[in-house]
N, C-alpha and C. Protein backbone atom coordinates (compact mmCIF):
# COMPACT_ATOMS: atom_id res chain seq x y z
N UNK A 1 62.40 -17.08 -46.01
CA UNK A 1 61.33 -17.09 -45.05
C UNK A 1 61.13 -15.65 -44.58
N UNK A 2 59.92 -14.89 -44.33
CA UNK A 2 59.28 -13.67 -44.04
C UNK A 2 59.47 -14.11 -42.62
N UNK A 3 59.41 -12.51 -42.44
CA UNK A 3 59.06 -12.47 -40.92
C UNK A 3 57.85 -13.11 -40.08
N UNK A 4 56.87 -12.68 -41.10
CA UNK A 4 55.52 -13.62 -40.49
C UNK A 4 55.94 -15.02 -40.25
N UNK A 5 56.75 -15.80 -41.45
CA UNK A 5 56.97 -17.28 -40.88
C UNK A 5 57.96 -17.48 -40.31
N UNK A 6 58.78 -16.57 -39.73
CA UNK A 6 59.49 -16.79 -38.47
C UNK A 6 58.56 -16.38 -37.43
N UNK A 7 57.78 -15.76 -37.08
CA UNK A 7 56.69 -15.26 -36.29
C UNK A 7 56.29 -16.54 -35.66
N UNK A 8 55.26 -17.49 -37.07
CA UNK A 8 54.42 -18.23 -36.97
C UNK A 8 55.08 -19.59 -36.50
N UNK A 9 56.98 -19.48 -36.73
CA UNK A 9 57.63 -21.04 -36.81
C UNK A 9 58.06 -20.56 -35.14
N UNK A 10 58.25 -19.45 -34.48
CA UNK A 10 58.50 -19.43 -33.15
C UNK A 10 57.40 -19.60 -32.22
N UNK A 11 56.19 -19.18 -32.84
CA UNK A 11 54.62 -19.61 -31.95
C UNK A 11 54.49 -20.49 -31.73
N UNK A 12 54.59 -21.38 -32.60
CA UNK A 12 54.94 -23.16 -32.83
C UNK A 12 55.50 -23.53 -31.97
N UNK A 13 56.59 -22.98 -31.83
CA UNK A 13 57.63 -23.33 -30.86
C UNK A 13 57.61 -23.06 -29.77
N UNK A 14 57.33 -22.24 -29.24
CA UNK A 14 56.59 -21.92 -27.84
C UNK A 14 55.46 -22.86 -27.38
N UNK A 15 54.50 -23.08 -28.08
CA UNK A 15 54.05 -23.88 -27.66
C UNK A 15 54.01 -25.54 -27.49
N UNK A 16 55.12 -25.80 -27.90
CA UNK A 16 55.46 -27.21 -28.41
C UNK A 16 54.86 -27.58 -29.46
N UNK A 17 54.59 -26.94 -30.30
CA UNK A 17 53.89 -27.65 -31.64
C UNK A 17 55.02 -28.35 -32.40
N UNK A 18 56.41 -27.71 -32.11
CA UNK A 18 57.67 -27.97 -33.31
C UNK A 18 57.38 -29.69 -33.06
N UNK A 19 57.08 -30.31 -31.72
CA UNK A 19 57.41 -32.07 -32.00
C UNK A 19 56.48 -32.58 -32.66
N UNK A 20 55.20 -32.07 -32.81
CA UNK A 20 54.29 -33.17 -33.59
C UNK A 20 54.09 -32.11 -34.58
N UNK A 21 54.41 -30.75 -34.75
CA UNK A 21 54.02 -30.10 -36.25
C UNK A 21 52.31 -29.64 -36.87
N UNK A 22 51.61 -29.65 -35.45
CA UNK A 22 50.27 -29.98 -35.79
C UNK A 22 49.30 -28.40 -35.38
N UNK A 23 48.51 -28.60 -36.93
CA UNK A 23 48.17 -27.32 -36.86
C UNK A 23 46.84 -27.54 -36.68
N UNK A 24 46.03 -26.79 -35.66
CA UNK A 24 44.71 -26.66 -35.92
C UNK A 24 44.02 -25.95 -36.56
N UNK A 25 42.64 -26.28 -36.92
CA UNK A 25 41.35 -25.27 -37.27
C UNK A 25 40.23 -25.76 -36.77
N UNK A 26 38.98 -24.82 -36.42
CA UNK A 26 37.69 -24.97 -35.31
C UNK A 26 37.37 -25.75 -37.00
N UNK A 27 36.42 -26.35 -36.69
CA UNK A 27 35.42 -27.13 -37.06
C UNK A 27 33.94 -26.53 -36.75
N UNK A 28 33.83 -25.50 -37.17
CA UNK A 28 32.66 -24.48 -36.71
C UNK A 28 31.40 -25.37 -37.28
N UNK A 29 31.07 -25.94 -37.03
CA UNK A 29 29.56 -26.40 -37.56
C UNK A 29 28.18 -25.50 -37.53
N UNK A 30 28.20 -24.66 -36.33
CA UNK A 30 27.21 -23.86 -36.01
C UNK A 30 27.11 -23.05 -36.90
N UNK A 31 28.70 -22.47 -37.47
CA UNK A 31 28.28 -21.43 -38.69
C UNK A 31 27.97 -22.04 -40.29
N UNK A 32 27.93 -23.18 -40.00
CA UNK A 32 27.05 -23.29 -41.51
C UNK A 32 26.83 -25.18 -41.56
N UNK A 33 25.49 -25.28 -40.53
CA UNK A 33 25.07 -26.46 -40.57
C UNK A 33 24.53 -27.19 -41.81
N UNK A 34 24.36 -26.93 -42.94
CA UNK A 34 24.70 -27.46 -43.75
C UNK A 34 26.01 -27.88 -44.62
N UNK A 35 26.89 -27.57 -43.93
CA UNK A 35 28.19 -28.21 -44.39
C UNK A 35 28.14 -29.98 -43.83
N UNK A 36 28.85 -30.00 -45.40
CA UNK A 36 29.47 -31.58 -45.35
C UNK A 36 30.65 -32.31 -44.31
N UNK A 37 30.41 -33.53 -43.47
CA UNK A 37 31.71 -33.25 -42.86
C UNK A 37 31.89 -35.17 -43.44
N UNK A 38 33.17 -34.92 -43.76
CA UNK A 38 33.94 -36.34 -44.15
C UNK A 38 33.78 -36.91 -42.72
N UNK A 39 33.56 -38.41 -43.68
CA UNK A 39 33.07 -39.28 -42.19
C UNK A 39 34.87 -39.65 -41.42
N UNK A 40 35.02 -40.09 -40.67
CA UNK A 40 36.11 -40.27 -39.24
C UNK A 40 35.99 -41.55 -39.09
N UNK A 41 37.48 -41.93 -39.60
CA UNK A 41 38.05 -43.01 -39.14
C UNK A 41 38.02 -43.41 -37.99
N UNK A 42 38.36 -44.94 -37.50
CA UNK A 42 38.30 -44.75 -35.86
C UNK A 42 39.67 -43.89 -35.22
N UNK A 43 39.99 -43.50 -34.32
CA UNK A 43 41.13 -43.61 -33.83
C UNK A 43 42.20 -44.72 -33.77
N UNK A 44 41.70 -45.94 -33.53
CA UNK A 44 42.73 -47.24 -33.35
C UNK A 44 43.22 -47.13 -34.85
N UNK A 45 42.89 -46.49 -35.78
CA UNK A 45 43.70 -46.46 -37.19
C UNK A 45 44.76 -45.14 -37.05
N UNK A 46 45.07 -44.55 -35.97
CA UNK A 46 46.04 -43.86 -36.09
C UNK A 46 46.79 -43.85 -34.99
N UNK A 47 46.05 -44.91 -33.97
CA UNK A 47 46.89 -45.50 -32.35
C UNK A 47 48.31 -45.08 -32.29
N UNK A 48 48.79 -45.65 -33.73
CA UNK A 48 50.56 -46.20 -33.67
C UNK A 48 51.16 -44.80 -33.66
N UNK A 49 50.74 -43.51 -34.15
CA UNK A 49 51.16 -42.20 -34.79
C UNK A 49 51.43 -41.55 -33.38
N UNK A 50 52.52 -40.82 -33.55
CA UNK A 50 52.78 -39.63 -32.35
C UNK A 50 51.08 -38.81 -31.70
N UNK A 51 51.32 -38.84 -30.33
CA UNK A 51 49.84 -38.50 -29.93
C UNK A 51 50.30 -36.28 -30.22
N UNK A 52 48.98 -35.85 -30.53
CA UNK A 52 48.72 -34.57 -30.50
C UNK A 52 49.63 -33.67 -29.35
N UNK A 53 49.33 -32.31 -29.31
CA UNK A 53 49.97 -31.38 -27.89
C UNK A 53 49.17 -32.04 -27.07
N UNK A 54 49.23 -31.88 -25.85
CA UNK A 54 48.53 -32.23 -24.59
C UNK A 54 47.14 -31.87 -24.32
N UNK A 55 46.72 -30.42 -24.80
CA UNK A 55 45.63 -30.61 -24.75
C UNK A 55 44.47 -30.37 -25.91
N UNK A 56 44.89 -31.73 -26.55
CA UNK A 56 44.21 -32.28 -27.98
C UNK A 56 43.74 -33.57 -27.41
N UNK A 57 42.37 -34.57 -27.64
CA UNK A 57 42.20 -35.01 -27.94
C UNK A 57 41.85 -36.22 -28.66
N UNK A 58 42.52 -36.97 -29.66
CA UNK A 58 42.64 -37.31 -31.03
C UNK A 58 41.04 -38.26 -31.00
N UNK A 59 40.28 -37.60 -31.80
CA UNK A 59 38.79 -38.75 -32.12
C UNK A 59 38.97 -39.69 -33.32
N UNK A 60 39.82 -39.30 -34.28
CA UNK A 60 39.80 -40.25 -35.60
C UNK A 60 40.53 -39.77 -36.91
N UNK A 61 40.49 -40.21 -37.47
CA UNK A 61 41.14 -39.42 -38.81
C UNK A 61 39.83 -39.19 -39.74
N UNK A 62 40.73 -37.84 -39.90
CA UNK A 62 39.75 -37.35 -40.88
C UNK A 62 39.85 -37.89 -42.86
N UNK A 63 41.78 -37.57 -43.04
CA UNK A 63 42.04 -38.01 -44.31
C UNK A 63 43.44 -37.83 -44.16
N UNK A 64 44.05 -38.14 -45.43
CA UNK A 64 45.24 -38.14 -45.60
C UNK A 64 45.54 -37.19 -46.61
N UNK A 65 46.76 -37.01 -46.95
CA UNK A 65 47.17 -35.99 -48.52
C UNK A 65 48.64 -36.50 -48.34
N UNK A 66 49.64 -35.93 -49.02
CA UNK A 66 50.76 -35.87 -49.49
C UNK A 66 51.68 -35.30 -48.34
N UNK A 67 51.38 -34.37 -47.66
CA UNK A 67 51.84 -34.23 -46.69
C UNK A 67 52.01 -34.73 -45.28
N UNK A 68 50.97 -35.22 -44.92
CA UNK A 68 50.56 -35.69 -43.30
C UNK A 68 49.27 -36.09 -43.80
N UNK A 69 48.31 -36.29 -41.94
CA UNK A 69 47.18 -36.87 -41.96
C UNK A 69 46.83 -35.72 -41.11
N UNK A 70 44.94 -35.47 -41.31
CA UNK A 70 44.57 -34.88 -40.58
C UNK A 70 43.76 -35.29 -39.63
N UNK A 71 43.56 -35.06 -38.50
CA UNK A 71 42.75 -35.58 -37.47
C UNK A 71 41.32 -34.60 -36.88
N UNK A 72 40.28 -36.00 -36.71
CA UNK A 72 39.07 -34.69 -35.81
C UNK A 72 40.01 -35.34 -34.31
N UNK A 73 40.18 -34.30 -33.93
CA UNK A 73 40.61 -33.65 -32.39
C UNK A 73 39.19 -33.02 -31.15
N UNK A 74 39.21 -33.19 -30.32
CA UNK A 74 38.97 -32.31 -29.04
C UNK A 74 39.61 -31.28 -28.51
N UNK A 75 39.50 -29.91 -28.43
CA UNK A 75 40.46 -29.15 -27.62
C UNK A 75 40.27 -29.17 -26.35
N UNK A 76 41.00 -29.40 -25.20
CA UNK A 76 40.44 -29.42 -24.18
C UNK A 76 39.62 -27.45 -23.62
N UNK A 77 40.94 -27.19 -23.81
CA UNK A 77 40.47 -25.05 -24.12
C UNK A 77 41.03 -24.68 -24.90
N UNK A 78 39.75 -23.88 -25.33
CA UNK A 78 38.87 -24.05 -25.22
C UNK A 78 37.95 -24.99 -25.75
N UNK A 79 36.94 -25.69 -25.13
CA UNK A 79 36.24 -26.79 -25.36
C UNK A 79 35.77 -26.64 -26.68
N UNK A 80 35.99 -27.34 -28.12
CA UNK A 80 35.63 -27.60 -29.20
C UNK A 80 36.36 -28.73 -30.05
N UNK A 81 36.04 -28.69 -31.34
CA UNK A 81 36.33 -29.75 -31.87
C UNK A 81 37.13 -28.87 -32.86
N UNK A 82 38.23 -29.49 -33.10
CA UNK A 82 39.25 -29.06 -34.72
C UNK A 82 39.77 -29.97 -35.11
N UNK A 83 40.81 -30.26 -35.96
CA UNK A 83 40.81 -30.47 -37.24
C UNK A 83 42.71 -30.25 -36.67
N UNK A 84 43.15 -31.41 -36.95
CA UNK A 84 44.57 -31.27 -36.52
C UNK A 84 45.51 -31.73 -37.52
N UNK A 85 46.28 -31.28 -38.11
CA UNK A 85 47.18 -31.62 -39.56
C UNK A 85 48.53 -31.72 -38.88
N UNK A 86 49.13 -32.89 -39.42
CA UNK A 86 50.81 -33.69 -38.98
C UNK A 86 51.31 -33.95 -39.80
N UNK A 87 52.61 -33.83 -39.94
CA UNK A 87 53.45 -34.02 -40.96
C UNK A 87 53.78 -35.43 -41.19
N UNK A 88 53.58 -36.47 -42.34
CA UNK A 88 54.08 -37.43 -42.48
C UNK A 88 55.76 -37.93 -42.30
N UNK A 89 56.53 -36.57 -42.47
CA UNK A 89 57.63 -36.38 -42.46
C UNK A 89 58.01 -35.60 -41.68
N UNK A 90 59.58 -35.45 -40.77
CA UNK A 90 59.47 -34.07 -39.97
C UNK A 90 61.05 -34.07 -40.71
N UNK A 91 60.53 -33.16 -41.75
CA UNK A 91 61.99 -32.94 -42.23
C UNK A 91 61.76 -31.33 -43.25
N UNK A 92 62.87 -30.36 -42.94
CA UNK A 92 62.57 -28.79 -42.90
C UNK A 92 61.49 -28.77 -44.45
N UNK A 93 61.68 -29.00 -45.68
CA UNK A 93 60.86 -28.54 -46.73
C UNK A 93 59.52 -29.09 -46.34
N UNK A 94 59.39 -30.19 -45.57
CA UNK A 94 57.33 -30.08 -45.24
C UNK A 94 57.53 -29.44 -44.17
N UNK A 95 57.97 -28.99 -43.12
CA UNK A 95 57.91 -28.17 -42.19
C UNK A 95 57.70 -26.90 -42.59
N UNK A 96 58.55 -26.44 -43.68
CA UNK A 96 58.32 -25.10 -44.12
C UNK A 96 56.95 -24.93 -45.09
N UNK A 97 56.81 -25.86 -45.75
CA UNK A 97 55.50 -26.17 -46.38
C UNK A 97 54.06 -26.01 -45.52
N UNK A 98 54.17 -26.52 -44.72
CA UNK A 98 52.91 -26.33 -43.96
C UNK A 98 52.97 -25.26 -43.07
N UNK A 99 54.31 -24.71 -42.82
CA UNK A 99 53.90 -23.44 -42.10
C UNK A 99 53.71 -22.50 -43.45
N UNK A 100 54.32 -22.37 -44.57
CA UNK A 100 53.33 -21.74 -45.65
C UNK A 100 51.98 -21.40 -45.38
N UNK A 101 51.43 -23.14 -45.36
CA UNK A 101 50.17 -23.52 -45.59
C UNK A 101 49.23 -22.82 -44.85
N UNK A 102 49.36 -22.89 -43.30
CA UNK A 102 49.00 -22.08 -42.08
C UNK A 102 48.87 -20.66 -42.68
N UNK A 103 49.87 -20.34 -42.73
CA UNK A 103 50.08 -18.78 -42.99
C UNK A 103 49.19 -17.83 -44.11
N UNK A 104 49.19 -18.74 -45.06
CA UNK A 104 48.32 -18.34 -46.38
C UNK A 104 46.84 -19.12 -46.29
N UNK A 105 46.79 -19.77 -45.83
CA UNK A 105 45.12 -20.78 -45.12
C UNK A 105 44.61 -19.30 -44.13
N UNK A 106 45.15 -19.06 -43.45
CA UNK A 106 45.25 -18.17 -41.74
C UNK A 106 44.77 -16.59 -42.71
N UNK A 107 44.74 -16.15 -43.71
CA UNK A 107 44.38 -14.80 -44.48
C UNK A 107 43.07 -15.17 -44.93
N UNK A 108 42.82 -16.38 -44.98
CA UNK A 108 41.61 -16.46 -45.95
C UNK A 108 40.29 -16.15 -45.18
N UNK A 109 39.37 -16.12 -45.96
CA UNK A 109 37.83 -15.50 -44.93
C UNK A 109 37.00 -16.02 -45.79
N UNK A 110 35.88 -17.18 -45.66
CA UNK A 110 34.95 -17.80 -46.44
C UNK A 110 34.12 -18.63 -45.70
N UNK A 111 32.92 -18.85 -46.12
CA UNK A 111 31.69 -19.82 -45.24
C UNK A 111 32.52 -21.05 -45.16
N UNK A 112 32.65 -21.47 -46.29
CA UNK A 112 33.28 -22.64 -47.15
C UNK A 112 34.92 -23.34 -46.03
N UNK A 113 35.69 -22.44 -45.88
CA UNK A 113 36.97 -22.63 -45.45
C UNK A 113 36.88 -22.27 -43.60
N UNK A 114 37.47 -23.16 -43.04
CA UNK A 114 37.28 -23.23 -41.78
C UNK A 114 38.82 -22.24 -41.26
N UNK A 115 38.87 -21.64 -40.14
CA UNK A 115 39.92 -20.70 -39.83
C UNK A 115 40.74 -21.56 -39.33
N UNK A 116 42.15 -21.03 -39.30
CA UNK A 116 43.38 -21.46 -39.01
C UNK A 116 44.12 -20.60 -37.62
């Protein structure tokens, strides 16, 4: 592990992210209203799941993958909507995996790809 992902696994941690593992990204719509957005589950399909940090939200699921599920969220602050990713597992190789993920997602710059 780099310094950046000790950086990024103590930010986490400061903020309580280490219990639910959940990473955001804005959901910028304004910058490119023609983007597609996958339609949202209700929420009562993810009721049973550990709730978000405190000031998240949870509106629905967005999808699932191999790792966790992702959620459309509310931030309370600043007021917007993101995109919240949880680990199906909380056990260190997806932990370290998705702080990867963050880390190398978090460099990228594109219309297409929403920030981390």
């Amino acid at each position: 592990m780099d310094t950046e992902e000790v950086a990024l696994r103590e930010t986490m941690m400061a903020q309580g992210l280490d219990d639910t593992h959940a990473v955001g990204a804005t959901l910028r719509a304004e910058s490119n209203p023609r983007r597609s957005v996958p339609s949202v589950l209700p929420a009562a399909r993810i009721a049973s799941e550990p709730a978000g940090p405190a000031d998240f939200r949870i509106k629905g699921e967005l999808g699932r993958g191999g790792m966790g599920v992702v959620c459309l969220a509310e931030q309370a602050v600043p007021s917007r909507e993101v995109a919240l990713k949880r680990l199906e597992r909380v056990e260190e190789p997806f932990v370290d995996a998705l702080l990867r993920e963050a880390t190398i997602t978090g460099r990228l710059e594109h219309p297409n790809i929403v920030p981390v």
